[in-house]
PDB file of N, CA and C in Angstrom:
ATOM      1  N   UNK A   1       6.204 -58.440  -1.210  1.00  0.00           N
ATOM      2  CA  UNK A   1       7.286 -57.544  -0.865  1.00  0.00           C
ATOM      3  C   UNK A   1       6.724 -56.430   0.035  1.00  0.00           C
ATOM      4  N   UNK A   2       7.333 -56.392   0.841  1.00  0.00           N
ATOM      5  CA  UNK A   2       6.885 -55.046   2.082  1.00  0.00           C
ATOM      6  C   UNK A   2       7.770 -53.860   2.005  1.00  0.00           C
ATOM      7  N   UNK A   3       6.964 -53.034   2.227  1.00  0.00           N
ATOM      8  CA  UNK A   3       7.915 -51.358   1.992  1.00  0.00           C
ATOM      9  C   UNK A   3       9.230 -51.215   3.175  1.00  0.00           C
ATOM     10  N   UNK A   4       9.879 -50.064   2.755  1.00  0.00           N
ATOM     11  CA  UNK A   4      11.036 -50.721   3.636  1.00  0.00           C
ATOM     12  C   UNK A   4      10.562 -49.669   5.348  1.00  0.00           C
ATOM     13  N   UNK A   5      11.124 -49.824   5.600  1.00  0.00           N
ATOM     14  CA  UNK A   5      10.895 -49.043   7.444  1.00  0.00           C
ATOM     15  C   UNK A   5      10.785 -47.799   6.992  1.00  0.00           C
ATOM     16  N   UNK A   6      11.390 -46.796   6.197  1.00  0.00           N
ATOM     17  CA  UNK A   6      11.710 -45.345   5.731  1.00  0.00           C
ATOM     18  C   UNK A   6      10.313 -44.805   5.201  1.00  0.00           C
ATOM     19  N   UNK A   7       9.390 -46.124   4.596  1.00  0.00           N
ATOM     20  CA  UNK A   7       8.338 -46.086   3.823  1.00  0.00           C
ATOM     21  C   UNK A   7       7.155 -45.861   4.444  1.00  0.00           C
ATOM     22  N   UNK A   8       6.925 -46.193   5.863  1.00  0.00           N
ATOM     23  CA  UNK A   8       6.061 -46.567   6.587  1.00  0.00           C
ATOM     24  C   UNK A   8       6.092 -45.222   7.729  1.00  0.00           C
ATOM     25  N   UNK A   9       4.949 -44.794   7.390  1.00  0.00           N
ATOM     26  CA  UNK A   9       4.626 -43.150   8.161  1.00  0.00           C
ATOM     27  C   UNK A   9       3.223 -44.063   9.859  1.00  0.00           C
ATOM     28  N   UNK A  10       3.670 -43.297  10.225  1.00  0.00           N
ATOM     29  CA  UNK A  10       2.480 -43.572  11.617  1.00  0.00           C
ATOM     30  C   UNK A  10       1.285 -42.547  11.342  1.00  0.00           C
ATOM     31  N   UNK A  11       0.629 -43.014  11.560  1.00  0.00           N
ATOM     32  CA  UNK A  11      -0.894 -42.344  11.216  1.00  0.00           C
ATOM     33  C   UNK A  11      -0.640 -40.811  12.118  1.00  0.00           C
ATOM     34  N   UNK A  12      -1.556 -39.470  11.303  1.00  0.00           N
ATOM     35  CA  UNK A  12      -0.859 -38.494  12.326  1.00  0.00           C
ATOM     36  C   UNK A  12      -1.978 -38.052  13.220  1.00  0.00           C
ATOM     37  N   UNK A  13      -2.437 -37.440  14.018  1.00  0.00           N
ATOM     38  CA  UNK A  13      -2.702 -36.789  14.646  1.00  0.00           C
ATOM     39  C   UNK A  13      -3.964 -35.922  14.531  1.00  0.00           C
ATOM     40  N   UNK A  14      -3.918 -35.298  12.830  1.00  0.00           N
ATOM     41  CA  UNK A  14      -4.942 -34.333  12.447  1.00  0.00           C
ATOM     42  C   UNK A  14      -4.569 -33.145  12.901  1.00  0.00           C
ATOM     43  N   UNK A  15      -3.132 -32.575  13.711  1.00  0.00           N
ATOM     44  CA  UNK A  15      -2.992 -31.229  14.723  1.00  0.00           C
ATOM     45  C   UNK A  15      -3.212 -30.424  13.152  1.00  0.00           C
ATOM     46  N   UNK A  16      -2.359 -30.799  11.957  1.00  0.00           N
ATOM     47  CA  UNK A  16      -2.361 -29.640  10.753  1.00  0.00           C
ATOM     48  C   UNK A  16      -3.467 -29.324  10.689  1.00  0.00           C
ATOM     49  N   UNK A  17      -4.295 -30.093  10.374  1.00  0.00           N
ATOM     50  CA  UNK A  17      -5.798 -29.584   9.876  1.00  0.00           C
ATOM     51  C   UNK A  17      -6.567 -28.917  10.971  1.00  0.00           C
ATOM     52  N   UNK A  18      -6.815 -29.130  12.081  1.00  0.00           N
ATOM     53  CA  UNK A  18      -6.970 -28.259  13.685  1.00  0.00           C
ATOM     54  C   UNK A  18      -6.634 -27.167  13.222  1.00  0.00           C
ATOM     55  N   UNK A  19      -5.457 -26.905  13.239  1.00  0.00           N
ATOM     56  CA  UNK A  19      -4.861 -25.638  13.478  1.00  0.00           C
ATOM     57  C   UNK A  19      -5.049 -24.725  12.073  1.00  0.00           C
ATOM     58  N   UNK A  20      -5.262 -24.819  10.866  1.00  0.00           N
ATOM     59  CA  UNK A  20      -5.501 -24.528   9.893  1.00  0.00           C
ATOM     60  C   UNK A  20      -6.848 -24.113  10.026  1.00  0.00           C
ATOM     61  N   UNK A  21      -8.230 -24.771  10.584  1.00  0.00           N
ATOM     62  CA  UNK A  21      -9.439 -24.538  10.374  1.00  0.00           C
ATOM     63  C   UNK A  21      -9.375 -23.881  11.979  1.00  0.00           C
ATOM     64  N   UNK A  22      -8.727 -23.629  13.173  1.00  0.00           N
ATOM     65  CA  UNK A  22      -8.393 -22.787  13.979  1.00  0.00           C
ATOM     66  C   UNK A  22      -8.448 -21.120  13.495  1.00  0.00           C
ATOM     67  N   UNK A  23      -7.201 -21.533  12.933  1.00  0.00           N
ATOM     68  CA  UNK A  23      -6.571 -20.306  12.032  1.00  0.00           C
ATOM     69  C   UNK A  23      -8.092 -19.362  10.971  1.00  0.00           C
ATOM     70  N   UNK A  24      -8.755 -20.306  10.529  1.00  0.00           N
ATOM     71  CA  UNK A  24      -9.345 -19.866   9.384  1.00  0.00           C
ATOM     72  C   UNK A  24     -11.155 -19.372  10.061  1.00  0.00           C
ATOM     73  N   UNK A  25     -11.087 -19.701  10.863  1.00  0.00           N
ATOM     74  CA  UNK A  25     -12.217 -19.631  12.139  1.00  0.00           C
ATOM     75  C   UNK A  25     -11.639 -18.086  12.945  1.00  0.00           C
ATOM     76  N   UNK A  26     -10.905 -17.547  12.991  1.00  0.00           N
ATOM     77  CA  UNK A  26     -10.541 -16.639  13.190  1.00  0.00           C
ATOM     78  C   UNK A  26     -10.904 -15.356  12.661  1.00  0.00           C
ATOM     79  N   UNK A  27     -10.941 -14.168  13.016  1.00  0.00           N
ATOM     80  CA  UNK A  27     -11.388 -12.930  12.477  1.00  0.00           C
ATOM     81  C   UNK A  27     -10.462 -12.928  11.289  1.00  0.00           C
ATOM     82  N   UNK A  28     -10.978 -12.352   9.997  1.00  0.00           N
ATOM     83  CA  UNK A  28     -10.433 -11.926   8.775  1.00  0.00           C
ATOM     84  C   UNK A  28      -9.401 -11.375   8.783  1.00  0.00           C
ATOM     85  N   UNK A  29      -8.841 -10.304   9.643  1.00  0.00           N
ATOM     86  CA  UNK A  29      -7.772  -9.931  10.005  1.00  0.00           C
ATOM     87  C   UNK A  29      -6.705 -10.488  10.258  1.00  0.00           C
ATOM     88  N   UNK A  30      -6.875 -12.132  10.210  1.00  0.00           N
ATOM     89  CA  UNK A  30      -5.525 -12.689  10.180  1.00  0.00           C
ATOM     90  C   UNK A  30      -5.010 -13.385   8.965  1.00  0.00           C
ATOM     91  N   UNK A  31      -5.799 -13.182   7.930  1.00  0.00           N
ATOM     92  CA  UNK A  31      -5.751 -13.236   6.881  1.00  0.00           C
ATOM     93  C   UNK A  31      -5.422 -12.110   5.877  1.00  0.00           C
ATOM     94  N   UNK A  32      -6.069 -10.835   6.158  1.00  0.00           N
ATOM     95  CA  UNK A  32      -6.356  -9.868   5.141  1.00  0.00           C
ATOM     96  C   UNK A  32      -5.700  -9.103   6.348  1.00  0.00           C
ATOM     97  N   UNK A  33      -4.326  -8.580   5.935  1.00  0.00           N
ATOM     98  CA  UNK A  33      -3.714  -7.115   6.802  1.00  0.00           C
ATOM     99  C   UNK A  33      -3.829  -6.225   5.532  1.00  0.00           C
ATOM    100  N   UNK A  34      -4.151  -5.008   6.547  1.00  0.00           N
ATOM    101  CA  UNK A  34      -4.238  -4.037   5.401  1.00  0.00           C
ATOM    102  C   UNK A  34      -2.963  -3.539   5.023  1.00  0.00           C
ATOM    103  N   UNK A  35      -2.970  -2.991   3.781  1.00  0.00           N
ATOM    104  CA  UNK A  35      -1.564  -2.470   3.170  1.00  0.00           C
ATOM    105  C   UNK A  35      -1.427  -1.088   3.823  1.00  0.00           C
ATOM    106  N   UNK A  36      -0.165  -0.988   4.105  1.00  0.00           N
ATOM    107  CA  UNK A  36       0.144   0.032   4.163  1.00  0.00           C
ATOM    108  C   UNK A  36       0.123   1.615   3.279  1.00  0.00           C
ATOM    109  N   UNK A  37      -0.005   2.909   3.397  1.00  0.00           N
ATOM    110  CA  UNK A  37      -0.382   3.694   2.252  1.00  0.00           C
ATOM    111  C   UNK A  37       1.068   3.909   1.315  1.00  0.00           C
ATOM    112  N   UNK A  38       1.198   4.222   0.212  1.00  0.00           N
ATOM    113  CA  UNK A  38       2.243   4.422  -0.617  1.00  0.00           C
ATOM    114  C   UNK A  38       2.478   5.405  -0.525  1.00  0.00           C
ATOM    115  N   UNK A  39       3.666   5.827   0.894  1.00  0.00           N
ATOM    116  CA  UNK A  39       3.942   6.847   1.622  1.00  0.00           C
ATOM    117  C   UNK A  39       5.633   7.531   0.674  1.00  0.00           C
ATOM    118  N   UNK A  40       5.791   7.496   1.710  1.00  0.00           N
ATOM    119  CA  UNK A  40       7.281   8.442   1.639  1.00  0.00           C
ATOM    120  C   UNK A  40       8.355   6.738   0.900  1.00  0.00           C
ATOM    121  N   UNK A  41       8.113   5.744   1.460  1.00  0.00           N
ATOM    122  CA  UNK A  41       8.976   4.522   1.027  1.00  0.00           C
ATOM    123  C   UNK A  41       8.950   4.302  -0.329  1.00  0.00           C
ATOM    124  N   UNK A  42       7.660   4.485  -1.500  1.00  0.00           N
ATOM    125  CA  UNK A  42       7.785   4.810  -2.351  1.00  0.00           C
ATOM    126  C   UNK A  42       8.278   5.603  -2.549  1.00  0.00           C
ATOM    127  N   UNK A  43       8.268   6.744  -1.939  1.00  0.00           N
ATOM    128  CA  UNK A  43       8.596   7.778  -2.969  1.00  0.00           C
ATOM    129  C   UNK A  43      10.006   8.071  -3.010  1.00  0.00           C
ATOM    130  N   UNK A  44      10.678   7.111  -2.261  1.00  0.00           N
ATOM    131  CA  UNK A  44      12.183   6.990  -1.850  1.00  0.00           C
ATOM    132  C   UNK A  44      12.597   6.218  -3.298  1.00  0.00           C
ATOM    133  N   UNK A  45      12.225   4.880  -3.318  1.00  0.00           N
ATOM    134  CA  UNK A  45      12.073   4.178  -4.287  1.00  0.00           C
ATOM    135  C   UNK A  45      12.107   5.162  -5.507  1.00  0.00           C
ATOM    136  N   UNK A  46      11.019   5.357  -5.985  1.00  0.00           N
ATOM    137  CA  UNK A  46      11.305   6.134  -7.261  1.00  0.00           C
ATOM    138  C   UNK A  46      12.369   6.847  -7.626  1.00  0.00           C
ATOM    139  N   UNK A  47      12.786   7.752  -6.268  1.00  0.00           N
ATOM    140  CA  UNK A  47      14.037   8.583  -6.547  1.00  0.00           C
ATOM    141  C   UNK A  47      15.315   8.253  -6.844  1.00  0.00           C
ATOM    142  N   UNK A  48      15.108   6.671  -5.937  1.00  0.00           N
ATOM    143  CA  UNK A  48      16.141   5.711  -6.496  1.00  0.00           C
ATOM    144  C   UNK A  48      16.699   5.189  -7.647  1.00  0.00           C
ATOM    145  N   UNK A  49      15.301   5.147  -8.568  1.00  0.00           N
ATOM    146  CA  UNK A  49      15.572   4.530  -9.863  1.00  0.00           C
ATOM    147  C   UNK A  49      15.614   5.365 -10.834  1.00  0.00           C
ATOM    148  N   UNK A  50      15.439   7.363 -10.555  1.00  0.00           N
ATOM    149  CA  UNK A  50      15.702   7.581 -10.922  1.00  0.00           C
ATOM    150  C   UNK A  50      16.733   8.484 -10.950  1.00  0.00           C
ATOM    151  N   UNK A  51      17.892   8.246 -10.026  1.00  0.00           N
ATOM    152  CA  UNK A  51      19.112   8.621  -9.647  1.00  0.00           C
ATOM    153  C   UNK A  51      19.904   7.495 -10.050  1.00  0.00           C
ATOM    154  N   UNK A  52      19.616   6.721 -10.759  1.00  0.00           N
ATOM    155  CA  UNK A  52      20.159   5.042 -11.498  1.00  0.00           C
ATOM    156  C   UNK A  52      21.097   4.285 -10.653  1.00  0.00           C
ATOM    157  N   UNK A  53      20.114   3.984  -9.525  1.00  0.00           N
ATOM    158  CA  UNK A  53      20.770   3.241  -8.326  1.00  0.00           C
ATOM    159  C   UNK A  53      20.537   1.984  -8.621  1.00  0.00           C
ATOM    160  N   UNK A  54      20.853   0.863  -8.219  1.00  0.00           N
ATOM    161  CA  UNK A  54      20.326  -0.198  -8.329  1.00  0.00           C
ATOM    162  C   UNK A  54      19.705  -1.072  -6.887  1.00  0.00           C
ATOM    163  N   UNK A  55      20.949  -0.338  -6.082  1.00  0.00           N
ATOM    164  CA  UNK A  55      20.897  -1.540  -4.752  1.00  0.00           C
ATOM    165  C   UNK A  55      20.742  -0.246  -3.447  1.00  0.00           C
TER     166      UNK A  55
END
């Protein structure tokens, strides 16, 4: 019994894995962004939850 046509993939390319070890070959920085400081957006936040806002 043979798989049906839907079953049968064409061999690929390898571009994912390229581009992944591309990617990872790259300066750290495209990996690791630094966070931002827990500025004023927090502190918005807090006031939010505690003015019993939800949204």
């Amino acid at each position: 019994m043979t798989k049906h046509i839907a079953d049968k993939r064409s061999p690929s390319s390898g571009s994912r894995v390229q581009q992944f070890l591309r990617l990872s070959r790259s300066p750290r920085e495209t990996w690791h962004h630094s966070r931002p400081a827990a500025g004023s957006s927090r502190l918005i936040q807090f006031l939010r939850i505690a003015r019993g806002r939800s949204a």
